[in-house]
C-alpha atoms as a PDB file:
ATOM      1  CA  UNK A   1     -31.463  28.252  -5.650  1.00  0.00           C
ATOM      2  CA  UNK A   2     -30.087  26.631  -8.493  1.00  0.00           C
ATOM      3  CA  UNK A   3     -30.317  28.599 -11.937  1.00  0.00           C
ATOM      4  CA  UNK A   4     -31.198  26.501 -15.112  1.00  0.00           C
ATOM      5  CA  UNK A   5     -29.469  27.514 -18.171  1.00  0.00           C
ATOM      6  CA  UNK A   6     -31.427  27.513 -20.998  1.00  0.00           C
ATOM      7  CA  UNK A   7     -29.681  26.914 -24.945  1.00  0.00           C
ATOM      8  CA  UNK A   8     -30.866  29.605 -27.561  1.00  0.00           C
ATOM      9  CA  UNK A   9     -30.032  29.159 -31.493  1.00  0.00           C
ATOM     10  CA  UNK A  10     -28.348  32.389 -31.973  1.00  0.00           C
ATOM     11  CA  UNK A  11     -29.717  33.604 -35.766  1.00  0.00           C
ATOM     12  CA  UNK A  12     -27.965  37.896 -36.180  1.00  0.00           C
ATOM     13  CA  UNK A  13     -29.408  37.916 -39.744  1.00  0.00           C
ATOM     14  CA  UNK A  14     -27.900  40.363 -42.306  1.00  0.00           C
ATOM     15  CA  UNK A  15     -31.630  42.370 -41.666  1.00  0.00           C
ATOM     16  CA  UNK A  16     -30.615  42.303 -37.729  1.00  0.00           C
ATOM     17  CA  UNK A  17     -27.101  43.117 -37.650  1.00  0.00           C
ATOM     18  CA  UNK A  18     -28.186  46.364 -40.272  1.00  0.00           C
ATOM     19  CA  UNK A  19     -31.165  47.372 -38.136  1.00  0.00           C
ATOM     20  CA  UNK A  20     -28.806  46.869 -34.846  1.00  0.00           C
ATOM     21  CA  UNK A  21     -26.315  49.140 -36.946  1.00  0.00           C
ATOM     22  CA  UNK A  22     -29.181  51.729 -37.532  1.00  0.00           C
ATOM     23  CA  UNK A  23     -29.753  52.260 -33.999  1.00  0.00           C
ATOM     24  CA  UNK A  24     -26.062  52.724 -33.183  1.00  0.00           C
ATOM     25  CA  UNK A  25     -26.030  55.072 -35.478  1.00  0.00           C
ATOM     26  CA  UNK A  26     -28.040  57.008 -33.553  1.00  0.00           C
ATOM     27  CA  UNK A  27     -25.332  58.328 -30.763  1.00  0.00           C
ATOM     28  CA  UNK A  28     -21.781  59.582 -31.086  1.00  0.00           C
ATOM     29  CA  UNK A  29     -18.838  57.589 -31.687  1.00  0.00           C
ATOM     30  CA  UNK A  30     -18.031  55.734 -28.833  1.00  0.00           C
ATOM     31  CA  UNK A  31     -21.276  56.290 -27.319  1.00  0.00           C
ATOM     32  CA  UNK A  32     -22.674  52.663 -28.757  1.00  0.00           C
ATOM     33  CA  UNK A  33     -23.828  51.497 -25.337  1.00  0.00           C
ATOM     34  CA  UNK A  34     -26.547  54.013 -25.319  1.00  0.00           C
ATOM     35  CA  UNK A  35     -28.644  51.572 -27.957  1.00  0.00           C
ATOM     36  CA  UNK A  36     -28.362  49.087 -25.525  1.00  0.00           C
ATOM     37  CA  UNK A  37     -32.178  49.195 -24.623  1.00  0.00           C
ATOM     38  CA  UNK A  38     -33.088  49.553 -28.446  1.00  0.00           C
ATOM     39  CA  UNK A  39     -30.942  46.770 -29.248  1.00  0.00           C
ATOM     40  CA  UNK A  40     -32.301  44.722 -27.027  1.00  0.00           C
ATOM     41  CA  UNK A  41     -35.821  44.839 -28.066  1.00  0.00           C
ATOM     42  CA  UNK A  42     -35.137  43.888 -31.472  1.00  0.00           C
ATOM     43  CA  UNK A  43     -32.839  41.133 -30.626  1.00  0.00           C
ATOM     44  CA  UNK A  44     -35.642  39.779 -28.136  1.00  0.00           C
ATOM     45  CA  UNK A  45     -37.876  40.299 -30.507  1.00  0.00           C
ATOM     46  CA  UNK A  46     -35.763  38.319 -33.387  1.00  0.00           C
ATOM     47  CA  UNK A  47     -35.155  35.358 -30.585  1.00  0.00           C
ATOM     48  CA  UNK A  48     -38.679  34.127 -29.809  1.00  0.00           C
ATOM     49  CA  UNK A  49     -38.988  36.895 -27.142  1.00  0.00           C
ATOM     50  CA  UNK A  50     -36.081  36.016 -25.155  1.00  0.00           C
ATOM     51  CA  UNK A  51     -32.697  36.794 -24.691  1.00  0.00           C
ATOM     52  CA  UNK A  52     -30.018  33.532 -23.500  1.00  0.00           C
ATOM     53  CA  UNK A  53     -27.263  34.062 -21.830  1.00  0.00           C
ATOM     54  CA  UNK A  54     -25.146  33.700 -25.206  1.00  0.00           C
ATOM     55  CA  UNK A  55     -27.310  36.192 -27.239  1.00  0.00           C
ATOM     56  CA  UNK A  56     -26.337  38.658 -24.235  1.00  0.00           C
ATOM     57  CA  UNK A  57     -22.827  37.968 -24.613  1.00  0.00           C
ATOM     58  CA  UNK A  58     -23.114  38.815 -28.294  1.00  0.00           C
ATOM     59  CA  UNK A  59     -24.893  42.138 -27.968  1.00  0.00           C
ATOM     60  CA  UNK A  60     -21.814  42.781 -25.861  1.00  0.00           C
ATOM     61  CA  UNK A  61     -19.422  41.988 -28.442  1.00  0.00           C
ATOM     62  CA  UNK A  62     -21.846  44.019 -31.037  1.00  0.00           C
ATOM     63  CA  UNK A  63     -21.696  46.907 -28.586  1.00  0.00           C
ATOM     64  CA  UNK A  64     -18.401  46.498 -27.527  1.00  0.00           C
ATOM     65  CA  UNK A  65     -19.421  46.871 -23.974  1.00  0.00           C
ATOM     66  CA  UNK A  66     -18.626  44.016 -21.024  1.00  0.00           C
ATOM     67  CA  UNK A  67     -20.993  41.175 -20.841  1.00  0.00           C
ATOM     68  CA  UNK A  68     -21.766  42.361 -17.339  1.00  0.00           C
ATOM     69  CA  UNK A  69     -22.930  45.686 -18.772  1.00  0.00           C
ATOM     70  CA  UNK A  70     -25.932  43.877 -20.373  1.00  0.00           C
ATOM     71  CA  UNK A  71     -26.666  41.286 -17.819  1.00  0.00           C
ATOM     72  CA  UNK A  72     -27.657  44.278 -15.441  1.00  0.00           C
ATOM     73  CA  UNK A  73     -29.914  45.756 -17.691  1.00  0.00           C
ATOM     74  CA  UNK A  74     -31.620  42.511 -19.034  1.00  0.00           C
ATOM     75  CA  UNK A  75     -31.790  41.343 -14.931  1.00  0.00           C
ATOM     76  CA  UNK A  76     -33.528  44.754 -13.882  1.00  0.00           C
ATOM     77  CA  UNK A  77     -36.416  45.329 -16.567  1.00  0.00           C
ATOM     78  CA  UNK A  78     -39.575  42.785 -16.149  1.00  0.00           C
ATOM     79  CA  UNK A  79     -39.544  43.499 -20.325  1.00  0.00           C
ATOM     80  CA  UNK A  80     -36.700  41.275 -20.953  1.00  0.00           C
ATOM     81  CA  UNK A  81     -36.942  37.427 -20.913  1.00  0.00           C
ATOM     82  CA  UNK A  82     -34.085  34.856 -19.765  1.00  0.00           C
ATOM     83  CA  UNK A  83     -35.747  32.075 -20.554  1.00  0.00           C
ATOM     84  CA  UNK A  84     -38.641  30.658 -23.288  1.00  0.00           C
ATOM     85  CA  UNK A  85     -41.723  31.806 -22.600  1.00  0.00           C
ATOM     86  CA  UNK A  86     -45.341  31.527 -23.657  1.00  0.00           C
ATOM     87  CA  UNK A  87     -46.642  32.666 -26.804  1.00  0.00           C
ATOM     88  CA  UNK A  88     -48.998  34.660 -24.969  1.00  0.00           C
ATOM     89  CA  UNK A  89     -47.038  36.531 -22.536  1.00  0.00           C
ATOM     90  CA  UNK A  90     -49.815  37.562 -19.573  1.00  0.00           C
ATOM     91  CA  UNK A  91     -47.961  40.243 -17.409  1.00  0.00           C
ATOM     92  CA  UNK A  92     -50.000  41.418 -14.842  1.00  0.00           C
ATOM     93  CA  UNK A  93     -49.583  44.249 -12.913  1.00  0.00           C
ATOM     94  CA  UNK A  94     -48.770  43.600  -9.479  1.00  0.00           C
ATOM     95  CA  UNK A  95     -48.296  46.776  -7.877  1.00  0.00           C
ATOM     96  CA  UNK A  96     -50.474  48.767  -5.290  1.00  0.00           C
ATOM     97  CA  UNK A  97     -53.331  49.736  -6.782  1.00  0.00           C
ATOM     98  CA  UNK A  98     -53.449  47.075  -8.985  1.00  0.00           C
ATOM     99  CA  UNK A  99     -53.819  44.972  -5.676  1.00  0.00           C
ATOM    100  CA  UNK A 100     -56.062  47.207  -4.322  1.00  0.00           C
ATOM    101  CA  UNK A 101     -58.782  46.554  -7.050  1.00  0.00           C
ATOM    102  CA  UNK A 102     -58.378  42.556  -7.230  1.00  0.00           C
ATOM    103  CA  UNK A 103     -55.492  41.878  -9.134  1.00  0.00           C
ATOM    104  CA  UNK A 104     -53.969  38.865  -6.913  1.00  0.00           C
ATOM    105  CA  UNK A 105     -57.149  37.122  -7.331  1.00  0.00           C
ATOM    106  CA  UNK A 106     -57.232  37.726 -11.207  1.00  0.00           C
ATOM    107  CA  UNK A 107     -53.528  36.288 -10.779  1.00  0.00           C
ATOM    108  CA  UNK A 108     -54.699  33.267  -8.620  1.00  0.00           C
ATOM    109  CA  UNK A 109     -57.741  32.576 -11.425  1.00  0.00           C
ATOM    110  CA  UNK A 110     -55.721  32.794 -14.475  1.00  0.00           C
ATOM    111  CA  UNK A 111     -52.864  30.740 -12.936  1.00  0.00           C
ATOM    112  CA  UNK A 112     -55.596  27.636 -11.881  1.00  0.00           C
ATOM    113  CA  UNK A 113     -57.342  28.083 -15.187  1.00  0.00           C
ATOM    114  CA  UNK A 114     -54.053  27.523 -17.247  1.00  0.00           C
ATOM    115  CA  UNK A 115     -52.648  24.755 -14.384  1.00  0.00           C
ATOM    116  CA  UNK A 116     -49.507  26.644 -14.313  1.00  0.00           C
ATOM    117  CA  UNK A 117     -47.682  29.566 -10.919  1.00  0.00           C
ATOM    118  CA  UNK A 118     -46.492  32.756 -11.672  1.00  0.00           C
ATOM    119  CA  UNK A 119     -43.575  32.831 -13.475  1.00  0.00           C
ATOM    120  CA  UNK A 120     -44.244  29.701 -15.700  1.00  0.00           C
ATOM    121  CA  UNK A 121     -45.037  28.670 -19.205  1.00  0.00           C
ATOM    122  CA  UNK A 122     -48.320  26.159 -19.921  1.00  0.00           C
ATOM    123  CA  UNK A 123     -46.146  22.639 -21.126  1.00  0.00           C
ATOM    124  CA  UNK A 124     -47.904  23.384 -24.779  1.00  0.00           C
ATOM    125  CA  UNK A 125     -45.694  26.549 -24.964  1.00  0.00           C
ATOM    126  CA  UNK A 126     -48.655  28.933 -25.305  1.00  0.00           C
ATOM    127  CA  UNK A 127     -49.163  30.987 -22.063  1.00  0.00           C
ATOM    128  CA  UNK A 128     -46.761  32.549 -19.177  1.00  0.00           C
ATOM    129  CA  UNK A 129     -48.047  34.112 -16.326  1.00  0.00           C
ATOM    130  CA  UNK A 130     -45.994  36.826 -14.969  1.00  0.00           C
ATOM    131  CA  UNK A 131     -46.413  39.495 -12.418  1.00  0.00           C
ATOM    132  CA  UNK A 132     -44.326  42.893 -13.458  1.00  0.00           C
ATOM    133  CA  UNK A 133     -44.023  46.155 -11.997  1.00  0.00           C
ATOM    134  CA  UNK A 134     -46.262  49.284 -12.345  1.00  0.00           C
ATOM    135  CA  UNK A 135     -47.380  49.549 -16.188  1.00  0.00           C
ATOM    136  CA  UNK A 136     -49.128  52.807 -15.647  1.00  0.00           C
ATOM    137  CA  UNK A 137     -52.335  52.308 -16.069  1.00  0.00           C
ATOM    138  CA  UNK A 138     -53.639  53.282 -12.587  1.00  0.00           C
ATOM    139  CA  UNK A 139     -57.351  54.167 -13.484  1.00  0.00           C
ATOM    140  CA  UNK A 140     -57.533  50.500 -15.307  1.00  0.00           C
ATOM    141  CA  UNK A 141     -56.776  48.371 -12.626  1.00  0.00           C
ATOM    142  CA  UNK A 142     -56.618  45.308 -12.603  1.00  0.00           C
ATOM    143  CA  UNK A 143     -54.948  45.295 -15.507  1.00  0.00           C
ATOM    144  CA  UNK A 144     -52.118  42.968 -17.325  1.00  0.00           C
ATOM    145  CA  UNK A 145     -50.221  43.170 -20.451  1.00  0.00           C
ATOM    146  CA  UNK A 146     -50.760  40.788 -23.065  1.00  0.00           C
ATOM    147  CA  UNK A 147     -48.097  41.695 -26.267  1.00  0.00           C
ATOM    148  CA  UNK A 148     -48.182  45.181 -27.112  1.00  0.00           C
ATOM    149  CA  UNK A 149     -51.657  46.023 -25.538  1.00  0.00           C
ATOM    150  CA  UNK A 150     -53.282  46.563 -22.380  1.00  0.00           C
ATOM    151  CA  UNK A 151     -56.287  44.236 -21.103  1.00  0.00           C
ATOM    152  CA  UNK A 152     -57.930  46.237 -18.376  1.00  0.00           C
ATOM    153  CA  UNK A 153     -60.638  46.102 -15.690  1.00  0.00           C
ATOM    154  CA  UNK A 154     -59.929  42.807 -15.152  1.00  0.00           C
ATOM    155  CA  UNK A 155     -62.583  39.881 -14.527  1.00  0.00           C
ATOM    156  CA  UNK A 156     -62.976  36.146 -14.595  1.00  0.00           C
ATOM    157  CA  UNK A 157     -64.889  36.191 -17.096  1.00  0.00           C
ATOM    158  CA  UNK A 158     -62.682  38.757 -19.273  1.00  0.00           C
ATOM    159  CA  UNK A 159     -59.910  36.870 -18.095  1.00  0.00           C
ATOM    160  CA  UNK A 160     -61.991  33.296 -20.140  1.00  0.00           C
ATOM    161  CA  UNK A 161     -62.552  35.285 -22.701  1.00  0.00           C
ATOM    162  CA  UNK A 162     -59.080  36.614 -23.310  1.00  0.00           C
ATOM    163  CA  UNK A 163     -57.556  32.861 -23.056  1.00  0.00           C
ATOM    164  CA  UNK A 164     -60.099  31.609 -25.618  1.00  0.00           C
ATOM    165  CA  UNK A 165     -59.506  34.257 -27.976  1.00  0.00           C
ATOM    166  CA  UNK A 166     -55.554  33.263 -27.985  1.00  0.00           C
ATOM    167  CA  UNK A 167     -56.189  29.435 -28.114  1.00  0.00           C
ATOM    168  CA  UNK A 168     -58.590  30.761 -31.230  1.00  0.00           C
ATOM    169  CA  UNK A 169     -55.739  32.790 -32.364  1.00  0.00           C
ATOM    170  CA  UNK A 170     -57.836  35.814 -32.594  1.00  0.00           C
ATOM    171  CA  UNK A 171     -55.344  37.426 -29.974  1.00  0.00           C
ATOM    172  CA  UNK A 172     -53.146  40.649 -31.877  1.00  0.00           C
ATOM    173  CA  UNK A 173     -49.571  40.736 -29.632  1.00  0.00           C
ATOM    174  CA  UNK A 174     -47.969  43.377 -31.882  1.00  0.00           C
ATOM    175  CA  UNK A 175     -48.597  46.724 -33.666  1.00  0.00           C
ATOM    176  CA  UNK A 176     -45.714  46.946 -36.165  1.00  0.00           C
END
């Protein structure tokens, strides 16, 4: 399978490169790879929630680490993006019990509502669909993700509701 690359403005703004600098601050000397995961996040986060192949290559550099270093940690967590996505980021929880309770067919729905498979953004740029590992919220299945917050008990209809309220922008992603 071919991979598509995907180009990424890279903007380390004074306030990024000092917060970055905070966090490595945070471990011994020579011990700067342990911000890795911190560093990450607020790179993502200052990169329209996801992190190209360059902007990995320069938390290297920032880290002094090898590029490879990164590219194993970005590849293995389900929280790190590699490409654009959605606005609204839907990651729904895919694992046993999840499945158990109905969460493939709350999958199936949302992905024919929005015309889009897993794994894809909507071609206005406002929702991805992804399926992620176990987000720990056993007693709430089906559940997904959506930003910072848990949806849970998953319906159709809560699943309508929860699109509407993003194309309405009433949707909250974040709680900083």
């Amino acid at each position: 399978m071919e991979r598509k690359h995907y180009k990424q403005e890279i903007n380390m703004t004074e306030a990024l490169i000092a917060r970055i600098n905070e966090l490595i601050s945070h471990y011994p000397e020579g011990k700067q790879k342990s911000a890795l995961l911190p560093v990450l996040h607020e790179v993502q986060d200052a990169h329209n929630n996801w992190l190209s192949i360059e902007l990995q290559d320069k938390v290297a550099e920032i880290l002094q680490i090898k590029p490879i270093e990164v590219y194993e940690v970005v590849t293995f967590y389900t929280m790190f993006n590699q490409k654009p996505i959605g606005k609204y980021m839907f990651e729904f929880c895919q694992t046993s019990c999840c499945c158990l309770n109905g969460a493939e067919n709350i999958m199936d729905y949302t992905s024919e509502k929005l015309g889009i498979k897993m794994g894809e953004t909507t071609p206005d740029g406002m929702f991805t669909i992804a399926g992620v590992e176990c987000l720990g919220a056993c007693g709430y299945a089906p559940m997904m993700q959506l930003g910072d917050f848990y949806k849970e008990k998953l319906t159709e209809e809560k699943i309508d509701q929860i699109i509407a309220d993003c194309r309405d922008d009433k949707i909250i992603l974040h709680d900083k």
